[in-house]
Protein backbone atom coordinates (compact mmCIF):
# COMPACT_ATOMS: atom_id res chain seq x y z
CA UNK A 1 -18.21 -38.83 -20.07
CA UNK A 2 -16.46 -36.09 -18.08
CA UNK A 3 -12.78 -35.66 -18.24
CA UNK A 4 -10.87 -35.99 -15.39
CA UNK A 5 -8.74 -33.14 -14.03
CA UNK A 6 -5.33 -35.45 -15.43
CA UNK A 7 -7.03 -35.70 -19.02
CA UNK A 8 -7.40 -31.58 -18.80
CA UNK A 9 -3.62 -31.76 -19.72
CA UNK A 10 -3.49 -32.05 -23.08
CA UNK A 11 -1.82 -34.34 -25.21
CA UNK A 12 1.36 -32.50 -26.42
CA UNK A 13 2.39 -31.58 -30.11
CA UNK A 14 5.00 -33.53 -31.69
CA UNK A 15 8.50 -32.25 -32.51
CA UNK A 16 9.44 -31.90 -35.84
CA UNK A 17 13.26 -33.11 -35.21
CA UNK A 18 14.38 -32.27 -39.01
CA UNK A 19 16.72 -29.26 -39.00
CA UNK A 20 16.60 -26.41 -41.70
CA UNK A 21 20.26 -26.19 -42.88
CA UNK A 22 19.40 -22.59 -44.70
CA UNK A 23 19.54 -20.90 -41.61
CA UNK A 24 22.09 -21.68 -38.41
CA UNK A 25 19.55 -21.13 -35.82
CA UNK A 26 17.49 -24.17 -37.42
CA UNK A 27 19.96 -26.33 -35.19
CA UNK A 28 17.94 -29.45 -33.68
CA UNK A 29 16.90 -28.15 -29.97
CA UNK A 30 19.90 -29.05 -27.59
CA UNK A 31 17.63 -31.18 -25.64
CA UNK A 32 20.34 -31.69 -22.80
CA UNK A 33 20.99 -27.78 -22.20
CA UNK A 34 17.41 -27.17 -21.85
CA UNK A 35 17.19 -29.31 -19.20
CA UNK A 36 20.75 -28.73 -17.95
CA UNK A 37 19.45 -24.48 -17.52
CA UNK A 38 15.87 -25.42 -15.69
CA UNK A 39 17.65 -27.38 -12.90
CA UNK A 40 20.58 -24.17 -12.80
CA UNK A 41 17.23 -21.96 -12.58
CA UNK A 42 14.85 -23.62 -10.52
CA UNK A 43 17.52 -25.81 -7.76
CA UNK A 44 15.79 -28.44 -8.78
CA UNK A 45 18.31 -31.71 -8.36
CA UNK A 46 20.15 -33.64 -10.79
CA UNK A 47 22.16 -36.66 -10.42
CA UNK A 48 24.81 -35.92 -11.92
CA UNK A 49 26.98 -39.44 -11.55
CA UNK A 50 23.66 -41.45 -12.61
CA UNK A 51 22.89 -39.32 -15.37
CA UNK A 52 26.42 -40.19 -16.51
CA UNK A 53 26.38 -43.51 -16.19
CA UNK A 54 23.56 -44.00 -18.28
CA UNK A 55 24.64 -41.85 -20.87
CA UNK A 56 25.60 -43.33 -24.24
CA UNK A 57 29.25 -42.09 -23.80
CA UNK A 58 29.63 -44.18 -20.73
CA UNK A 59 27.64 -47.13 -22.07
CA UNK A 60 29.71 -47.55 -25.28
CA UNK A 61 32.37 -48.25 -23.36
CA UNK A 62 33.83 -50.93 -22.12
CA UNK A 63 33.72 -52.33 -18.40
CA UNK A 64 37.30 -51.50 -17.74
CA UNK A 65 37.33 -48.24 -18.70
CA UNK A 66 33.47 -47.34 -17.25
CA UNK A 67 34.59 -45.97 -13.74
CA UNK A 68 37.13 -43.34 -15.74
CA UNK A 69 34.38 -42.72 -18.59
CA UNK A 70 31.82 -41.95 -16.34
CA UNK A 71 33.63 -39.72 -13.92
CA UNK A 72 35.05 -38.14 -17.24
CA UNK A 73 30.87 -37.18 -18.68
CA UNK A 74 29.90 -36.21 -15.18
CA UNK A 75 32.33 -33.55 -15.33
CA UNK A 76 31.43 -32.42 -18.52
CA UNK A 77 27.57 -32.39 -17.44
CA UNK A 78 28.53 -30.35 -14.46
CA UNK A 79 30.62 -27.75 -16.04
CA UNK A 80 27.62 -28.04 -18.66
CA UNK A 81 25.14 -27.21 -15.84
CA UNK A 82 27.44 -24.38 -14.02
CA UNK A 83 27.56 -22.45 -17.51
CA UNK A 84 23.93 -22.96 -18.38
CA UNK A 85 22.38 -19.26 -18.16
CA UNK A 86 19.11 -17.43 -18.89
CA UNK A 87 20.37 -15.76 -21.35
CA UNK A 88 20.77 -18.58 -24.00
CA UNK A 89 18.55 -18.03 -26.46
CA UNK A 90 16.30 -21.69 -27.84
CA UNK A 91 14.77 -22.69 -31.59
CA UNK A 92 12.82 -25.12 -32.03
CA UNK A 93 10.20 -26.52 -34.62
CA UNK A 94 7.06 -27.94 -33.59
CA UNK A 95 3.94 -29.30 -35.16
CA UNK A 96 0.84 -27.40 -34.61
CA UNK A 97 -2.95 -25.93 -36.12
CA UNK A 98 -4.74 -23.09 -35.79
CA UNK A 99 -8.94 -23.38 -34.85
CA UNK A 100 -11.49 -22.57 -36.40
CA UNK A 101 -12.53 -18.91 -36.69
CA UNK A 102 -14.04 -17.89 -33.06
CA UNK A 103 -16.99 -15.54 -34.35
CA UNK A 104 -17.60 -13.85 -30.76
CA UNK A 105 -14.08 -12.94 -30.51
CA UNK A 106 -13.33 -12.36 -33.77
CA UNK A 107 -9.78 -14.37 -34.06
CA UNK A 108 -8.67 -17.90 -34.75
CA UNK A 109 -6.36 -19.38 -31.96
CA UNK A 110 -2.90 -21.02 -31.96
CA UNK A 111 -2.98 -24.65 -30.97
CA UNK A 112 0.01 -25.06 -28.75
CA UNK A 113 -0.76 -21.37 -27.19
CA UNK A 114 -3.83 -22.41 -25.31
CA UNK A 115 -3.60 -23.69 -21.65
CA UNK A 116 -2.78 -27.59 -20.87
CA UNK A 117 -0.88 -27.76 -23.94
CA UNK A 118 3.39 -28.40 -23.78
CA UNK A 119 6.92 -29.09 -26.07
CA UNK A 120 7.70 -32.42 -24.70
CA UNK A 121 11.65 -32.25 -24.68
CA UNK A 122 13.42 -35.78 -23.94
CA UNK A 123 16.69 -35.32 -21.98
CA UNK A 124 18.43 -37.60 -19.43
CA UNK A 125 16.09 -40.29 -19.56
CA UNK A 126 13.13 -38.00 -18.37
CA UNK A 127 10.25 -36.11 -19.93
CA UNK A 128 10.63 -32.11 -19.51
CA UNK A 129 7.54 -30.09 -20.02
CA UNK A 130 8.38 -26.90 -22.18
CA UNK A 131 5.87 -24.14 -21.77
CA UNK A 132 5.59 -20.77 -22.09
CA UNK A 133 4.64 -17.70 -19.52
CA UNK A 134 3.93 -15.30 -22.05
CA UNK A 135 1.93 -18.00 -24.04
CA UNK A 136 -1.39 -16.41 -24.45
CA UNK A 137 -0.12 -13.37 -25.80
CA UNK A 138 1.04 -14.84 -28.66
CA UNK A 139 -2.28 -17.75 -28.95
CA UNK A 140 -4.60 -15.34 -30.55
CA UNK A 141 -4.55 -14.58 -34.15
CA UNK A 142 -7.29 -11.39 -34.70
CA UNK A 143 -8.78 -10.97 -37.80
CA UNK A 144 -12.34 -9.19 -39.45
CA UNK A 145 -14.88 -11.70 -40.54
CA UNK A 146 -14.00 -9.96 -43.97
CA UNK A 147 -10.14 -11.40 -44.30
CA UNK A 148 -11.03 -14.40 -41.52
CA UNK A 149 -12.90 -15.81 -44.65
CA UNK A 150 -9.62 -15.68 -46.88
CA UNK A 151 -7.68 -16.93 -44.09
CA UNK A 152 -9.71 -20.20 -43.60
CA UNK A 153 -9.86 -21.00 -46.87
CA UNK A 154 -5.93 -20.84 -46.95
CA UNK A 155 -6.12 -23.26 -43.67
CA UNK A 156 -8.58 -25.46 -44.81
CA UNK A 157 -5.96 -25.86 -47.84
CA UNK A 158 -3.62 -27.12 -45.14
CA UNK A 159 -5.59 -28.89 -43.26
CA UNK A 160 -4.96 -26.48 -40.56
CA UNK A 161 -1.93 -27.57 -40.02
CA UNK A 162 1.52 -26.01 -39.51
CA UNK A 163 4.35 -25.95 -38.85
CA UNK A 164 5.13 -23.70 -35.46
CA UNK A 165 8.97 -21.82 -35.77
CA UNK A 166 9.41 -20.93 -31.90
CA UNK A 167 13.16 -18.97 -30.57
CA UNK A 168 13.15 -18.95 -26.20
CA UNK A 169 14.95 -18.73 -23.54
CA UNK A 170 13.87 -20.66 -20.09
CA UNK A 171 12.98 -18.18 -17.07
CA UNK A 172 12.10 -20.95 -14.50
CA UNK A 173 10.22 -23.45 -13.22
CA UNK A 174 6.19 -24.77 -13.30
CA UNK A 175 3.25 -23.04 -15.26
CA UNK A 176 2.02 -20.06 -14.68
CA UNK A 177 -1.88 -21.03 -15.63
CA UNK A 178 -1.81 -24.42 -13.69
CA UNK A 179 -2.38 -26.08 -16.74
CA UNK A 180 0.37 -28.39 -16.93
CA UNK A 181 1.52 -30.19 -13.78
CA UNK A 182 3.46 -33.15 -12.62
CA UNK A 183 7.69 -32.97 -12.14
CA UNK A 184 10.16 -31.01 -14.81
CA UNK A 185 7.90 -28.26 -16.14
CA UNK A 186 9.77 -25.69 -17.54
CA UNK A 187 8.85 -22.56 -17.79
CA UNK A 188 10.44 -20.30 -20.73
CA UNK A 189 9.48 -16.97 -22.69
CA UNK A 190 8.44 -16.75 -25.93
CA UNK A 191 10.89 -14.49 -27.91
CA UNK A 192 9.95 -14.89 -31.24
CA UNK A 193 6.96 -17.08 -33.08
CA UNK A 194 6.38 -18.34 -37.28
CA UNK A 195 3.73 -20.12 -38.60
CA UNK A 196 4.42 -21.71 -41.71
CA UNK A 197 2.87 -23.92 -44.52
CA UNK A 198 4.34 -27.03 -46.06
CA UNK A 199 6.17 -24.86 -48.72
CA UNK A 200 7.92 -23.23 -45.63
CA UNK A 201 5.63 -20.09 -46.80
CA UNK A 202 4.92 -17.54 -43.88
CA UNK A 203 1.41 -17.59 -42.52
CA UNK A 204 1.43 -15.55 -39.49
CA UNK A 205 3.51 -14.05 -37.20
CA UNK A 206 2.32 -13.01 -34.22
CA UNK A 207 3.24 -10.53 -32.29
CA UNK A 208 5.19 -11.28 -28.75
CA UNK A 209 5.68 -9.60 -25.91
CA UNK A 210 8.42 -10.69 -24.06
CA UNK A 211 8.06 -11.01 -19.85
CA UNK A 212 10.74 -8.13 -19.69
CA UNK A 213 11.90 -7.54 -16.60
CA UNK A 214 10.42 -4.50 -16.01
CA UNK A 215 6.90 -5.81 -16.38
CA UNK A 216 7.97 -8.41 -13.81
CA UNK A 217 9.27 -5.90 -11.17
CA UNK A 218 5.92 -4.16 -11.90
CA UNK A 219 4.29 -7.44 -10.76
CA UNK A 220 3.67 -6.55 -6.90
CA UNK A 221 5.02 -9.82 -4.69
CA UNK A 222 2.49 -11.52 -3.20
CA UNK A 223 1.43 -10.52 0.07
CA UNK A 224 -0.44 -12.68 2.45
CA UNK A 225 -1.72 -9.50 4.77
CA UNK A 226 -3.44 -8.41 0.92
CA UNK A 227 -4.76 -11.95 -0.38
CA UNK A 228 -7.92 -13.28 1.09
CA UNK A 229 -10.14 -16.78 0.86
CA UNK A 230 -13.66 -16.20 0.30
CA UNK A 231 -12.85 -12.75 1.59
CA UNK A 232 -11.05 -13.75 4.66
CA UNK A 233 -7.46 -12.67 5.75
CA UNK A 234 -4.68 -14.09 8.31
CA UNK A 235 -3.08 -11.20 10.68
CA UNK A 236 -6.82 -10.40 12.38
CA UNK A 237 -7.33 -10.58 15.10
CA UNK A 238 -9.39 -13.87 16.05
CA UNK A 239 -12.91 -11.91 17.96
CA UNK A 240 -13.16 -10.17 14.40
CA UNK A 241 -12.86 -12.86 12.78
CA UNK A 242 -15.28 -14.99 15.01
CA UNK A 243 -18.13 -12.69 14.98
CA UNK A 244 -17.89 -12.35 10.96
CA UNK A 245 -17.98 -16.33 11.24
CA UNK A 246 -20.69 -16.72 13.69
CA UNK A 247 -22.83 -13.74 11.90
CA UNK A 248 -22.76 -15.59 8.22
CA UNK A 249 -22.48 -19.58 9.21
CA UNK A 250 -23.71 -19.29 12.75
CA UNK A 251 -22.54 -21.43 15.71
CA UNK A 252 -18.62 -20.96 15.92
CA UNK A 253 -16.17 -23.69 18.13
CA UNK A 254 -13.05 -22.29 19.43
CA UNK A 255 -10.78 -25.19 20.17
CA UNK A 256 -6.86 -25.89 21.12
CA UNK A 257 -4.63 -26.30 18.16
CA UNK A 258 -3.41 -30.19 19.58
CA UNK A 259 -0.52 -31.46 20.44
CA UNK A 260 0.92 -32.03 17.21
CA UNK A 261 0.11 -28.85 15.53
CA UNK A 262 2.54 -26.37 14.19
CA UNK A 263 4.51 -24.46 16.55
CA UNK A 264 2.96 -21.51 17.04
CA UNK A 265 -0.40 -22.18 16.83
CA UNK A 266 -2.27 -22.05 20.17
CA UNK A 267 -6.05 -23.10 19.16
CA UNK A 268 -8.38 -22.82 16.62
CA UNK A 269 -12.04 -21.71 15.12
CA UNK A 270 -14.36 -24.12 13.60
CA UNK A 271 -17.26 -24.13 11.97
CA UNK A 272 -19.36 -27.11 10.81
CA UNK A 273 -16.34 -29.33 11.60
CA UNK A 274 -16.07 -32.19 9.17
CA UNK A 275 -19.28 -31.20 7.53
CA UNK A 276 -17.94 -31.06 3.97
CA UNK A 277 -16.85 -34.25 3.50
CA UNK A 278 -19.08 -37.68 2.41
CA UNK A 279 -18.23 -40.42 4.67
CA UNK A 280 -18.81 -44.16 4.28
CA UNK A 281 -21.71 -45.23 6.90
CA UNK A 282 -23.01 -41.21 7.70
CA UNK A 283 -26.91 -40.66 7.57
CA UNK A 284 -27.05 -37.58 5.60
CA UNK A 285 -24.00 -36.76 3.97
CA UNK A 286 -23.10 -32.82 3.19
CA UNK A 287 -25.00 -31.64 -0.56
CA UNK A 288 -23.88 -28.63 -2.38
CA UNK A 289 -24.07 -25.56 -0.56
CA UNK A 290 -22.18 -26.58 2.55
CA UNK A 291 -19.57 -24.21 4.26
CA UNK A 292 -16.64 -25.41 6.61
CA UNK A 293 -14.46 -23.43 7.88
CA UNK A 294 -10.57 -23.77 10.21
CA UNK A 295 -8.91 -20.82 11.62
CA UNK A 296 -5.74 -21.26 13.02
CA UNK A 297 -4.41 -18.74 16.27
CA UNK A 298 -1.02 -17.96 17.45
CA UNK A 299 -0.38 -17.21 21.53
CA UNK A 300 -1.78 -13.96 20.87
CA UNK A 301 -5.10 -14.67 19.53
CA UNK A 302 -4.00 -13.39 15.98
CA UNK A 303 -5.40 -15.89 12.69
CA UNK A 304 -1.98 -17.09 11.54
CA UNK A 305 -3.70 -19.74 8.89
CA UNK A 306 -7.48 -19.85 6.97
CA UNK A 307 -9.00 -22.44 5.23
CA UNK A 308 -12.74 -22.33 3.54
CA UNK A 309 -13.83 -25.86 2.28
CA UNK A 310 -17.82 -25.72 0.39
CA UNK A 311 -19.39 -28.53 -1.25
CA UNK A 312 -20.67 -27.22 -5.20
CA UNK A 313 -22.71 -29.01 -7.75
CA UNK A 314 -20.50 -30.57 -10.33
CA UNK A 315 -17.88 -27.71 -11.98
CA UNK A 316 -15.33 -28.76 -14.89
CA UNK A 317 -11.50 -28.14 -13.12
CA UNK A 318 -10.51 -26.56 -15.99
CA UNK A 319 -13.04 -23.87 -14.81
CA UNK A 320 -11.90 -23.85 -11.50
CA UNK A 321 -8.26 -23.06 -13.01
CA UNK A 322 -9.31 -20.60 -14.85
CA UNK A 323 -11.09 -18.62 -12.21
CA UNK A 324 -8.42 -19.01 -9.57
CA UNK A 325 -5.84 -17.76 -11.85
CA UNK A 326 -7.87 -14.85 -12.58
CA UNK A 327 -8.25 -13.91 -9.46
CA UNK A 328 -4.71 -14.49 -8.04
CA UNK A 329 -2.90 -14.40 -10.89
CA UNK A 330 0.47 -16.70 -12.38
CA UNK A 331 0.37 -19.99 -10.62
CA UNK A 332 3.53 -20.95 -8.21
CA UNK A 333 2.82 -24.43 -8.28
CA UNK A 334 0.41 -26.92 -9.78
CA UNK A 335 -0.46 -31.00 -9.27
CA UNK A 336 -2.97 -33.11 -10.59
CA UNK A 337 -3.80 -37.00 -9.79
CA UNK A 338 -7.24 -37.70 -7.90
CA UNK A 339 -7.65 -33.69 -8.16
CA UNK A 340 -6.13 -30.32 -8.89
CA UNK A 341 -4.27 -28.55 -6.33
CA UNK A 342 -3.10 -24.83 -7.25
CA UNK A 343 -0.61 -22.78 -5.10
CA UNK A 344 0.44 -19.24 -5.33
CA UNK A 345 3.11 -17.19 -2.89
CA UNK A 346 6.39 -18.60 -1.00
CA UNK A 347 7.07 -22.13 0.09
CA UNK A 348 6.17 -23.06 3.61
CA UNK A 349 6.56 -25.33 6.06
CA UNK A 350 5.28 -28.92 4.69
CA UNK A 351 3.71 -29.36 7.91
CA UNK A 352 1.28 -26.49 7.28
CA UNK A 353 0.03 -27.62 3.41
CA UNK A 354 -3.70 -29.31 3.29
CA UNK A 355 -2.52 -31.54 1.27
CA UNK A 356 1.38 -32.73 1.23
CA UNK A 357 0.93 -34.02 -2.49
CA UNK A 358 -0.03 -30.62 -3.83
CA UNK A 359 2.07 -27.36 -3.47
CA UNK A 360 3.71 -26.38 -0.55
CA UNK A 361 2.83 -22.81 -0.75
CA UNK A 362 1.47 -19.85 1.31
CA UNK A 363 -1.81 -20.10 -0.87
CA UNK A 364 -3.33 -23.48 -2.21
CA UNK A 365 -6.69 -24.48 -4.01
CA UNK A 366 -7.50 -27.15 -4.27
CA UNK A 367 -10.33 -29.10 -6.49
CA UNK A 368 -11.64 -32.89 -5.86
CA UNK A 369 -14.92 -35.24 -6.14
CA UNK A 370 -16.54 -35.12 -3.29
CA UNK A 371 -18.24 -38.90 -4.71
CA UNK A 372 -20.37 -40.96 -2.30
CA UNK A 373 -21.62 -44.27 -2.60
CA UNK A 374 -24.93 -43.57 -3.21
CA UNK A 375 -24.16 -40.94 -6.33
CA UNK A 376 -22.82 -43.58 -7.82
CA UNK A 377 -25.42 -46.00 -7.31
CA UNK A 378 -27.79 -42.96 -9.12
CA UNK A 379 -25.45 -43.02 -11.82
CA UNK A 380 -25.76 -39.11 -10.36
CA UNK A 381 -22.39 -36.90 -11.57
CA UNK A 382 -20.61 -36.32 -8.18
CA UNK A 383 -20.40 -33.31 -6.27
CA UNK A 384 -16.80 -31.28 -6.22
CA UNK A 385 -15.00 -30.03 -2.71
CA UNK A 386 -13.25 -26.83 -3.15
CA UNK A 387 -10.84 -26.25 -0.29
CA UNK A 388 -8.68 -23.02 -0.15
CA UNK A 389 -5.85 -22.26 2.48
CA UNK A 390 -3.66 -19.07 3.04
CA UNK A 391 -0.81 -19.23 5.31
CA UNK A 392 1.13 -16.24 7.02
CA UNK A 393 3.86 -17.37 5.09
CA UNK A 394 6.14 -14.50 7.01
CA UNK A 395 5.15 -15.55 10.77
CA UNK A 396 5.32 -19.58 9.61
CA UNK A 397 8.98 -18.72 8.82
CA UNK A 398 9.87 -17.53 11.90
CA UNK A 399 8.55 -20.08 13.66
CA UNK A 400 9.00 -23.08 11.83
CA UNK A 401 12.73 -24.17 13.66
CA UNK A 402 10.83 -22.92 17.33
């Protein structure tokens, strides 16, 4: 059976609640400030009032003195959330294993390190998603074939089990590999990592590399004028861009943009309109292969949006995630229901996204089955639609109020 792009997200590792009193940093994770610095971070919303009226505080109360008691914890959580800061360094311990020796790359891997995998942290009522940006620095564990031997033997012993000793601080919001989707991911840096045995005996320590904030500024911003789909650009003008259409797909439509489109946009160039989608009742319905294209044009015949749709034979998402984040790098924005819809760059307009339940950013991907009646009929494995869209995010700005 294949998995589905929802079951690509792991199930998470449990937390091991029970705090080490040797050491003052074995605290229990304050659940509450975790969640309380992601929504100072990221502008994400809390209710304050309803989070404080369903807090215990308020609930032990009684009716009389309910109004008071939860105006009383709603102040608290705010002046809480105005002092939550980056800075505050995290510990937490979390159950984990480490794989089997990988021969070809010589090294074993760190369970809760690979992509798809999260801390589930319960605060307010809600599920947050705890993962980490500079996770797979810290997955691998390299060895020799020489010592890997010794080392499995020791894990074996443990049933490759342990127990995962992880100090953080939270940096944002969402996960940079597009792994782990869905509301309240937050996104922290690993600072420090111990594996340990049963005893509480050291078995690795690998070595982290924080996101520092140098390697960050040497990150270059995204840039729409740079990034391409399937090697197309916005900010061309729209004869270059029709002749490089007409000369690899052939006939090219030039069209008006509609009466509802985005302001700004003036018309449009299609090719094979429609022609990558399987539709109930149609003849011959699109097979793998198939290119569609939409170009969107300002007044002054300049592409102001792209988007490349093609039909492939059946492709695992997790391999589509993996090559899109190769190639554009840490993911803004991720979603996953029916499909999985990746966005990179600034927010736009949500009148310019493909799809309104997938990231509302300059640059999306997006991954779905393109499933007709008569594949399943076959019992045939459907076919997947890959549609990718870039944005001028810059010119959408300045004319999104017009």
């Amino acid at each position: 059976m294949r998995l589905t792009p929802i079951t690509i997200v792991r199930v998470a590792l449990g937390l091991l609640l029970t705090a080490a009193a040797a050491r003052a940093q074995d605290a229990q994770l304050d659940s509450a400030l975790v969640a309380l610095t992601y929504h100072k971070l990221t502008g994400d919303a809390l209710d304050v009032n309803a989070v404080a009226a369903q807090s215990e505080a308020v609930r032990r109360v009684s009716e009389f003195d309910r109004r008071d008691a939860t105006a009383a914890e709603a102040a608290r959580i705010q002046a809480r959330l105005a002092g939550a800061t980056a800075a505050h360094e995290f510990f937490v311990r979390v159950d984990d294993e480490i794989s089997q020796y990988d021969h070809d790359r010589g090294e074993f891997s760190v369970g809760l390190f690979q992509p798809g995998y999260y801390v589930p942290v319960q605060a307010f009522g809600q599920e947050y998603r705890l993962v980490f940006a500079n996770a797979e620095r810290a997955r691998p564990i390299p060895m020799p074939k020489e010592q890997a031997r010794a080392f499995d033997a020791k894990l074996q012993s443990l049933g490759r089990r342990v127990t995962n000793e992880i100090r953080f601080r939270i940096v944002g919001g969402g996960d940079p590999a597009g792994a782990v989707t869905g509301p309240r991911v937050v996104r922290a840096e690993l600072l420090g990592v111990r594996l340990l045995d049963r005893a509480g005996q050291v078995v690795y320590t690998p070595t982290i590399a924080p996101v520092t904030a140098a390697a960050a500024a040497a990150t270059p911003a995204f840039d729409a004028a740079r990034a391409d789909v399937a090697g197309f650009r916005v900010g061309v003008k729209a004869k270059e861009l029709e002749g490089t259409l007409r000369r690899l797909f052939g006939p090219v439509t030039r069209g008006s943009a509609g009466s509802n489109a985005f302001p700004g946009y003036a018309a449009t160039l299609v090719v094979n309109d429609m022609g990558c989608m399987s539709l109930p009742g149609r003849r011959r319905n699109p097979t793998p292969g198939a290119v569609c294209v939409t170009a969107f044009l300002d007044g002054d015949d300049v592409v102001r949006a792209i988007r490349v749709e093609r039909l492939f034979p059946w492709v695992d998402a997790e391999v589509f995630r993996r090559a899109l984040v190769q190639k554009y790098g840490p993911v803004a924005g991720a979603e996953s229901g029916s499909g999985m819809s990746l966005g990179w760059g600034p927010a736009v307009d949500a009148r310019l996204v493909y799809d309104r339940s997938g990231p509302h950013t300059a640059l999306t991907a997006h991954w779905t089955e393109d499933d007709d009646f008569m594949s399943r009929g076959l019992n045939r494995a459907a076919d997947v639609r890959v549609v990718l869209q870039l944005v001028d995010a810059e010119w959408a700005t300045a004319h999104a109020t017009r």
